[in-house]
PDB file of N, CA and C in Angstrom:
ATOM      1  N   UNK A   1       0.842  -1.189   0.000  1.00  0.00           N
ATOM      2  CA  UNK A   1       0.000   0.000   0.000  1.00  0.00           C
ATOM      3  C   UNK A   1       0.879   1.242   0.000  1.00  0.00           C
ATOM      4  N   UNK A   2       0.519   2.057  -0.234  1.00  0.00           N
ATOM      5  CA  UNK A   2       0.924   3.180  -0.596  1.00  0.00           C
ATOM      6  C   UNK A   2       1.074   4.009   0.944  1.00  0.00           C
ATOM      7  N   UNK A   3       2.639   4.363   0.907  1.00  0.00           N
ATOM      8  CA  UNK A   3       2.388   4.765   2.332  1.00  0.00           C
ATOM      9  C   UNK A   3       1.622   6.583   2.764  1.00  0.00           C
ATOM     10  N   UNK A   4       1.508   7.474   1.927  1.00  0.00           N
ATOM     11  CA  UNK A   4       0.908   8.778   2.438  1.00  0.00           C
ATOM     12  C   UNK A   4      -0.079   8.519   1.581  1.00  0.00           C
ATOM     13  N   UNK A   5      -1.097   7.908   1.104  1.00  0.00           N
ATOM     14  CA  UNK A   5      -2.348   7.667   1.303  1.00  0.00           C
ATOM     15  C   UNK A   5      -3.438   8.107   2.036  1.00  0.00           C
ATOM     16  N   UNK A   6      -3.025   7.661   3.232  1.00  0.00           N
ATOM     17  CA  UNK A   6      -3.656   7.935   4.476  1.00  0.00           C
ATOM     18  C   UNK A   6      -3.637   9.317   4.764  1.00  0.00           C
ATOM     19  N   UNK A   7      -2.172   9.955   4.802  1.00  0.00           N
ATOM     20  CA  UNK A   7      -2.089  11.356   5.279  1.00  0.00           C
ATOM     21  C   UNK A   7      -2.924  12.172   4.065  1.00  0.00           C
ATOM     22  N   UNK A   8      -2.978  11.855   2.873  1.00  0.00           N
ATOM     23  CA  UNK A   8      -3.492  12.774   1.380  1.00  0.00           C
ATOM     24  C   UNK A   8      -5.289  12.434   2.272  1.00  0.00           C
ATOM     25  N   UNK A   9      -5.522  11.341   2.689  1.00  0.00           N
ATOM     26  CA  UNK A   9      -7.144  11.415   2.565  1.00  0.00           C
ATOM     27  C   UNK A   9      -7.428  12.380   4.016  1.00  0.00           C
ATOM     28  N   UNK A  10      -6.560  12.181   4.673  1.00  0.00           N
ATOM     29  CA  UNK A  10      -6.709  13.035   5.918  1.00  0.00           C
ATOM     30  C   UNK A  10      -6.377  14.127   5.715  1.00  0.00           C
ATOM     31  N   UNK A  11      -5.903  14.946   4.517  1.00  0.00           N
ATOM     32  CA  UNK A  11      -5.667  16.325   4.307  1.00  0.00           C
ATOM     33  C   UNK A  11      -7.486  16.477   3.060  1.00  0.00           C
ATOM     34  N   UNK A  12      -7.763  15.701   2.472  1.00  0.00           N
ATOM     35  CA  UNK A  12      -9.017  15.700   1.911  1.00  0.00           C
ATOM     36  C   UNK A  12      -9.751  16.246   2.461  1.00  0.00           C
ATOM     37  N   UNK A  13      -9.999  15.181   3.693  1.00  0.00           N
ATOM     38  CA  UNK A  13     -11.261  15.426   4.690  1.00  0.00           C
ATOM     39  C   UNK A  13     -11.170  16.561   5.450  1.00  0.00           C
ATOM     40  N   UNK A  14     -10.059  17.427   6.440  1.00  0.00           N
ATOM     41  CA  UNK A  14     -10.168  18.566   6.482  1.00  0.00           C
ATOM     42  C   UNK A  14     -10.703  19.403   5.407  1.00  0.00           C
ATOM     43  N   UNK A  15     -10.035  19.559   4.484  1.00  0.00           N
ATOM     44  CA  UNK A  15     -10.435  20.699   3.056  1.00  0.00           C
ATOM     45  C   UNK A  15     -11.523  20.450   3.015  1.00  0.00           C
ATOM     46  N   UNK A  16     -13.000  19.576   2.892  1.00  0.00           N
ATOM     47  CA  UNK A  16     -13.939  19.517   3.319  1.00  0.00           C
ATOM     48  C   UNK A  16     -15.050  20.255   3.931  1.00  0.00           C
ATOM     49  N   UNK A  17     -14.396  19.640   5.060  1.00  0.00           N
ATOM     50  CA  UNK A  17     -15.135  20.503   6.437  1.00  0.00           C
ATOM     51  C   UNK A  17     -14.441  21.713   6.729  1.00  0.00           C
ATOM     52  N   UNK A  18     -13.289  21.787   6.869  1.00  0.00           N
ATOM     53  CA  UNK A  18     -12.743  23.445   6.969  1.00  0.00           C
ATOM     54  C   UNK A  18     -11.375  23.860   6.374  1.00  0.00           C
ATOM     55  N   UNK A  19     -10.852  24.719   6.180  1.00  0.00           N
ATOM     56  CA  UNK A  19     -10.013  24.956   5.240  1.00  0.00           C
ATOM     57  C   UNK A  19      -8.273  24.632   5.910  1.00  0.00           C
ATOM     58  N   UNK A  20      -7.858  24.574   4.839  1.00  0.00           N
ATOM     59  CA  UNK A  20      -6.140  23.961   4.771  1.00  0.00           C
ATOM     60  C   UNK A  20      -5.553  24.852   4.962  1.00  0.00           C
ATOM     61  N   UNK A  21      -4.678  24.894   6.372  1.00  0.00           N
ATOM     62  CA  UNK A  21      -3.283  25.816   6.690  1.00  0.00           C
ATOM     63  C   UNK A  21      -2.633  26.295   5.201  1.00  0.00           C
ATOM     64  N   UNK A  22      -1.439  26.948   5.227  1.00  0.00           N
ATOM     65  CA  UNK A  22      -0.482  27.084   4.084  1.00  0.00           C
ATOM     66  C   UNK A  22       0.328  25.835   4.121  1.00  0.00           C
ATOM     67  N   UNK A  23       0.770  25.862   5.116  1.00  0.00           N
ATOM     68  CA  UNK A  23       1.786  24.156   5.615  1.00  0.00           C
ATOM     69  C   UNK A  23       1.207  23.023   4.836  1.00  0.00           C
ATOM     70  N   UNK A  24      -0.409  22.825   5.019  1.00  0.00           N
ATOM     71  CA  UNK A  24      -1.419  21.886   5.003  1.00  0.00           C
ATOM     72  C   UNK A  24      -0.829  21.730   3.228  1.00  0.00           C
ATOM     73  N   UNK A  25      -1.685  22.652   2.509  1.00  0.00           N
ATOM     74  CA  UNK A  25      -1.364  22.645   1.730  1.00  0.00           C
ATOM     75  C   UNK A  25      -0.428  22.343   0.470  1.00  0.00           C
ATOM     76  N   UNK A  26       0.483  23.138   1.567  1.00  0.00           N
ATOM     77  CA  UNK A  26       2.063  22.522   0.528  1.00  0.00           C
ATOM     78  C   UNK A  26       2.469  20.995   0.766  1.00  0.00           C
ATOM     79  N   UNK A  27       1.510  20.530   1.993  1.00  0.00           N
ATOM     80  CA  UNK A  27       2.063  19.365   2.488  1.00  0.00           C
ATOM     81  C   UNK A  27       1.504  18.260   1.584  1.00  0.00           C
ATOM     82  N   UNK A  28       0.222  18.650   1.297  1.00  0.00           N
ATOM     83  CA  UNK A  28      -0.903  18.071   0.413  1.00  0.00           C
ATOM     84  C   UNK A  28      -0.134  17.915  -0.951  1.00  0.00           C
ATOM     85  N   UNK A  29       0.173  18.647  -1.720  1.00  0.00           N
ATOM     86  CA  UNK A  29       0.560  19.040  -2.957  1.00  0.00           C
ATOM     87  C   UNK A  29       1.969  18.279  -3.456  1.00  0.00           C
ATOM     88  N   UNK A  30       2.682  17.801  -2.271  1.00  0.00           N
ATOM     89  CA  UNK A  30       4.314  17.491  -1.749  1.00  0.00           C
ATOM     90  C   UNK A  30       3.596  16.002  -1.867  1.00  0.00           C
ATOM     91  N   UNK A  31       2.705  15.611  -1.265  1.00  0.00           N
ATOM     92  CA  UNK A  31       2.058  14.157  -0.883  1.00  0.00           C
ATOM     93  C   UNK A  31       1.329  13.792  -2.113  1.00  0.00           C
ATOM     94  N   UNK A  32       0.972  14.414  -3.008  1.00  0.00           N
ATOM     95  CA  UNK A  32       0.248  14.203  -4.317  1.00  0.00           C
ATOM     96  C   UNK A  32       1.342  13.759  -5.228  1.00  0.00           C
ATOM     97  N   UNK A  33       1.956  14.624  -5.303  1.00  0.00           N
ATOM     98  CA  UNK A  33       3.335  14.341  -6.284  1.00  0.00           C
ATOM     99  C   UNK A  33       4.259  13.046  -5.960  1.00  0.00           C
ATOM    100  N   UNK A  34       4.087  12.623  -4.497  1.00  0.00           N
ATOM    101  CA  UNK A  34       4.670  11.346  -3.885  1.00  0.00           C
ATOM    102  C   UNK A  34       4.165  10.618  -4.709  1.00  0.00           C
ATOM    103  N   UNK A  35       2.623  10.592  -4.527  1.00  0.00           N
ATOM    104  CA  UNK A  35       1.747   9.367  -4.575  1.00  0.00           C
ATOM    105  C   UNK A  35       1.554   9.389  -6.105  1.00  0.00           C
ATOM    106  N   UNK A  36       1.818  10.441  -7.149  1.00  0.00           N
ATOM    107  CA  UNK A  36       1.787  10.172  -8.682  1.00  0.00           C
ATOM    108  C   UNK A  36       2.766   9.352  -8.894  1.00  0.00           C
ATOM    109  N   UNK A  37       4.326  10.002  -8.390  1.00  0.00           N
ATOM    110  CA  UNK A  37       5.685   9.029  -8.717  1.00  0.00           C
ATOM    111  C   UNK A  37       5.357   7.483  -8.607  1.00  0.00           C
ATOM    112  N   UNK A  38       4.680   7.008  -7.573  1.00  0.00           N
ATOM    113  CA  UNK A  38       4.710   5.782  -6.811  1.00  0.00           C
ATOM    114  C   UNK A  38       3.780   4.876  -7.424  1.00  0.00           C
ATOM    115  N   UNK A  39       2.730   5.690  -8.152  1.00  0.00           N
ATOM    116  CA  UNK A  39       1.485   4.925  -9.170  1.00  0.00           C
ATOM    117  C   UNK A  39       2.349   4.493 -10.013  1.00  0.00           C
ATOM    118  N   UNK A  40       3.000   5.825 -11.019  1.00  0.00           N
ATOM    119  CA  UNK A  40       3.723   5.665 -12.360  1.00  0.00           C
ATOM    120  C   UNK A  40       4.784   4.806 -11.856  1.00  0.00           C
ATOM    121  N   UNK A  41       5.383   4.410 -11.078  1.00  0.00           N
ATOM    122  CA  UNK A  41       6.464   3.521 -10.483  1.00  0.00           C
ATOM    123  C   UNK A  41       6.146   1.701 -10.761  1.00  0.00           C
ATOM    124  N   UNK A  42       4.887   1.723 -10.458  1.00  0.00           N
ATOM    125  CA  UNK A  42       4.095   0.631 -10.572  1.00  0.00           C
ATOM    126  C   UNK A  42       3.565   0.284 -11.895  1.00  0.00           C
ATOM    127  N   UNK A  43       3.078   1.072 -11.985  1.00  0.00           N
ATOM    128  CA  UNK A  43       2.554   1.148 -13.721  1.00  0.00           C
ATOM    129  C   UNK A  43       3.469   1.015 -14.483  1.00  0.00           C
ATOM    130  N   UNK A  44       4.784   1.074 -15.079  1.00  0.00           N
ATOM    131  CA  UNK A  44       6.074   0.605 -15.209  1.00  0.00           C
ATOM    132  C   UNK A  44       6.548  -0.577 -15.317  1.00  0.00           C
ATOM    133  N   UNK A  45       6.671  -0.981 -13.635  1.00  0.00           N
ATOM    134  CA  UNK A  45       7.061  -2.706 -13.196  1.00  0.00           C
ATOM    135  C   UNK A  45       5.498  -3.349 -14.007  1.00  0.00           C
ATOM    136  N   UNK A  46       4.630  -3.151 -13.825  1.00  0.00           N
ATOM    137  CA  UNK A  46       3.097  -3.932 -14.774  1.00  0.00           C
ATOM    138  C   UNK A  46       3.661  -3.870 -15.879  1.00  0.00           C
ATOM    139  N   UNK A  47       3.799  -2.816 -16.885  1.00  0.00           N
ATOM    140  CA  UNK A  47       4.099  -2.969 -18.371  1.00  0.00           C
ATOM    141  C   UNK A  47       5.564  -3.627 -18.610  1.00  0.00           C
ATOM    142  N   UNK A  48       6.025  -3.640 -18.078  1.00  0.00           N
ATOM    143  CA  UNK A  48       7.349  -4.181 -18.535  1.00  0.00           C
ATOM    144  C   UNK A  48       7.470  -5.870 -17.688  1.00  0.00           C
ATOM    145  N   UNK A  49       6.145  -6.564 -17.486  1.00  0.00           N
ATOM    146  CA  UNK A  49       6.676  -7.699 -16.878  1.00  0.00           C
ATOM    147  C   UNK A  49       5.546  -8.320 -17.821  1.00  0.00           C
ATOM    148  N   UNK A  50       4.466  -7.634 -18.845  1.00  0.00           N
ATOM    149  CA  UNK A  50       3.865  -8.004 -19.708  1.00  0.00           C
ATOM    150  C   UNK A  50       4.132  -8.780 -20.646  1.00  0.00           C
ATOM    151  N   UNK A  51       3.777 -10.019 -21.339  1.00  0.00           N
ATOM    152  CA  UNK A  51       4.440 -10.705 -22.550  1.00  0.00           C
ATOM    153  C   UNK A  51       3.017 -10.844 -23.451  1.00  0.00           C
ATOM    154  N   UNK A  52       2.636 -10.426 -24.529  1.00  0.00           N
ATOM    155  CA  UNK A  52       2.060 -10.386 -25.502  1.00  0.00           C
ATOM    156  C   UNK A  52       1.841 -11.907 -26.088  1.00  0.00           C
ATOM    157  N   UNK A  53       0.559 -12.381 -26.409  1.00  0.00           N
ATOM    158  CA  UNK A  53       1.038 -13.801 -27.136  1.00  0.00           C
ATOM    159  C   UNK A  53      -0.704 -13.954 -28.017  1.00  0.00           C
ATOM    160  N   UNK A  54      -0.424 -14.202 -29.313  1.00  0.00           N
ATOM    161  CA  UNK A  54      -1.467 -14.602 -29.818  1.00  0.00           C
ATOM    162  C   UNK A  54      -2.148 -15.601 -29.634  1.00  0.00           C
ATOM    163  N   UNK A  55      -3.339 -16.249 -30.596  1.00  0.00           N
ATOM    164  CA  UNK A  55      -3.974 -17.106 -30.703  1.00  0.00           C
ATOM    165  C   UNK A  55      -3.162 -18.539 -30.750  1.00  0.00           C
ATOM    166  N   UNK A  56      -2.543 -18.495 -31.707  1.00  0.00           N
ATOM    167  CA  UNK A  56      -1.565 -19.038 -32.307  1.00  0.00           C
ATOM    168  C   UNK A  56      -0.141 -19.837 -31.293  1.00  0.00           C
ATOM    169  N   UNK A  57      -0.265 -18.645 -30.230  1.00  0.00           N
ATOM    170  CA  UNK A  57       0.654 -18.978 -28.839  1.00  0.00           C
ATOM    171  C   UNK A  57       2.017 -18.225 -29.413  1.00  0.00           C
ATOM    172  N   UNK A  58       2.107 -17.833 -30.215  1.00  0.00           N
ATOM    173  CA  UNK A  58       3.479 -16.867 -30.806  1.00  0.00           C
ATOM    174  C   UNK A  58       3.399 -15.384 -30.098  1.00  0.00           C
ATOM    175  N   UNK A  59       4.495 -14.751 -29.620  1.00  0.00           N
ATOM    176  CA  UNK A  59       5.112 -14.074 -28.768  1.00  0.00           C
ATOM    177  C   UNK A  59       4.733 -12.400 -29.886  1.00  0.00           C
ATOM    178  N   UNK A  60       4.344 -11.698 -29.662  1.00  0.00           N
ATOM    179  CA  UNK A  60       4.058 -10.815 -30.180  1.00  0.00           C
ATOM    180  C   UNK A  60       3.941  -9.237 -29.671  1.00  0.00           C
ATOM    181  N   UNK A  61       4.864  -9.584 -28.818  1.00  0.00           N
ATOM    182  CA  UNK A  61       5.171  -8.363 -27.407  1.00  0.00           C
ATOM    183  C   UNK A  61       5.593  -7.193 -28.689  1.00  0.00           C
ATOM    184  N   UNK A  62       5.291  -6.247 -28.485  1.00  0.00           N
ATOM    185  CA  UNK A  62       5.958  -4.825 -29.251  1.00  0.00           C
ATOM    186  C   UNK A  62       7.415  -4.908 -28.692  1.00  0.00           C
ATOM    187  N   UNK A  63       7.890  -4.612 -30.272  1.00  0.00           N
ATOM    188  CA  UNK A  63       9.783  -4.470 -30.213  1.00  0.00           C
ATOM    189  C   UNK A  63       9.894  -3.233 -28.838  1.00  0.00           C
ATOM    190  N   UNK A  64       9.391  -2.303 -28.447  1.00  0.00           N
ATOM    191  CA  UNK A  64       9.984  -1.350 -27.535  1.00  0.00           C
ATOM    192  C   UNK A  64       9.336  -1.800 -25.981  1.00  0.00           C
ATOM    193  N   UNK A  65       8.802  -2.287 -26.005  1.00  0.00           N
ATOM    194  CA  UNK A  65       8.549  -2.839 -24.708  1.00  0.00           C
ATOM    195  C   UNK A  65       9.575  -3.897 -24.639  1.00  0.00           C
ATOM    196  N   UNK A  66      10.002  -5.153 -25.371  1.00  0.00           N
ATOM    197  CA  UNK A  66      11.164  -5.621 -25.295  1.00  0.00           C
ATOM    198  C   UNK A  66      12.446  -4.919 -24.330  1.00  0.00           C
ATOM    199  N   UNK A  67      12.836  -3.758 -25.398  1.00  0.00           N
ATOM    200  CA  UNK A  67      13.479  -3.365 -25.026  1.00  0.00           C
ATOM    201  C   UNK A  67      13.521  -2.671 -23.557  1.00  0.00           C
ATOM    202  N   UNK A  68      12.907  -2.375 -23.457  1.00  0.00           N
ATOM    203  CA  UNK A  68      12.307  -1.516 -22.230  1.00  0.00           C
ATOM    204  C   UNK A  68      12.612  -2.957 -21.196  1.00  0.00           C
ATOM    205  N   UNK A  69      11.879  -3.776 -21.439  1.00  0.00           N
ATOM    206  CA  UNK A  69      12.685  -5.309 -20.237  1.00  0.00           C
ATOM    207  C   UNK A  69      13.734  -5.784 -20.377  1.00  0.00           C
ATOM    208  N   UNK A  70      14.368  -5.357 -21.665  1.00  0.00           N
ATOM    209  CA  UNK A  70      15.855  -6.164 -21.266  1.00  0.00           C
ATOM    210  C   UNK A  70      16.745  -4.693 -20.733  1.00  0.00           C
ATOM    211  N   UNK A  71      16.727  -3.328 -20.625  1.00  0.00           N
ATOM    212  CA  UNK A  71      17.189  -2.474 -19.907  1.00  0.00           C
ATOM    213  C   UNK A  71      16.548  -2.594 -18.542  1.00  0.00           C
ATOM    214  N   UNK A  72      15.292  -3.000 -18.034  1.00  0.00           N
ATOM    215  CA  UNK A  72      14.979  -3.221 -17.018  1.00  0.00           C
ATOM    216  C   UNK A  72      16.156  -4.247 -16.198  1.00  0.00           C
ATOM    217  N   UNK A  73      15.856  -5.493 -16.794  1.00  0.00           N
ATOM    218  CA  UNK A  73      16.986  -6.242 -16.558  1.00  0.00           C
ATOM    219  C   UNK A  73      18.031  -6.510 -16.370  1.00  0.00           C
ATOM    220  N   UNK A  74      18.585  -5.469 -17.108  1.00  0.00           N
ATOM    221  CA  UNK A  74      20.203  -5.660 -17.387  1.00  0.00           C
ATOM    222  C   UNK A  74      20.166  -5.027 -16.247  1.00  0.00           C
ATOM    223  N   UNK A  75      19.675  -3.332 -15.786  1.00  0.00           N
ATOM    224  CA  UNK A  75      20.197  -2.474 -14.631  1.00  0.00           C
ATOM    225  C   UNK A  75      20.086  -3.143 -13.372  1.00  0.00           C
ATOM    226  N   UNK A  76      18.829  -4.175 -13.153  1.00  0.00           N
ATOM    227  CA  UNK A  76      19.026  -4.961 -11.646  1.00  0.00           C
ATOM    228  C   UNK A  76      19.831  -5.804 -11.598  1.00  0.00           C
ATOM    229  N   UNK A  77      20.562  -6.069 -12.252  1.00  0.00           N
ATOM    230  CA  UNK A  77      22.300  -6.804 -12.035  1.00  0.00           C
ATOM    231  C   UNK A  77      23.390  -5.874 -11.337  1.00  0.00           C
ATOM    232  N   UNK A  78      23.568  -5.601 -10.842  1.00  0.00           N
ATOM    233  CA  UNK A  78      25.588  -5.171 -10.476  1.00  0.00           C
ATOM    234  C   UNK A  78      26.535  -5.268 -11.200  1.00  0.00           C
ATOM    235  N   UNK A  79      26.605  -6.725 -11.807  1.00  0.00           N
ATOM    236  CA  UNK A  79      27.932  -6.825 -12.427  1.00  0.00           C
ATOM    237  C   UNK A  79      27.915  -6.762 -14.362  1.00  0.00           C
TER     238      UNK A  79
END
């Protein structure tokens, strides 16, 4: 789970019922931008662990997504 989640819905629910400090705010806005990185972070590891395959059972993944997993790959090595 997503860890400031919690704090973004608890800055929601104030704004709501009564209005957001300046702090609040920037804190909100700081916690949004967390929680976009951390989607698109995910959304990423999903597309690139995808393998394409027809009817047929033949491999039909798009050439740049390929690529995109074997640079995935190669960088979680060290050596």
């Amino acid at each position: 789970m997503i860890s400031s989640l919690k704090r973004i819905n608890e800055l929601a629910a104030k704004a709501r019922n009564e209005s957001l400090t300046v702090e609040e705010t920037k804190e909100r806005a700081h916690l949004r931008q967390e929680y976009l990185r951390e989607i698109r972070g995910q959304l990423l590891t999903t597309m690139t662990s995808l393998t394409l395959v027809n009817e047929s059972g033949e491999d039909i993944t798009p050439t740049k997504l390929v690529v995109e997993k074997t640079k995935k790959y190669r960088n979680a090595f060290p050596f």
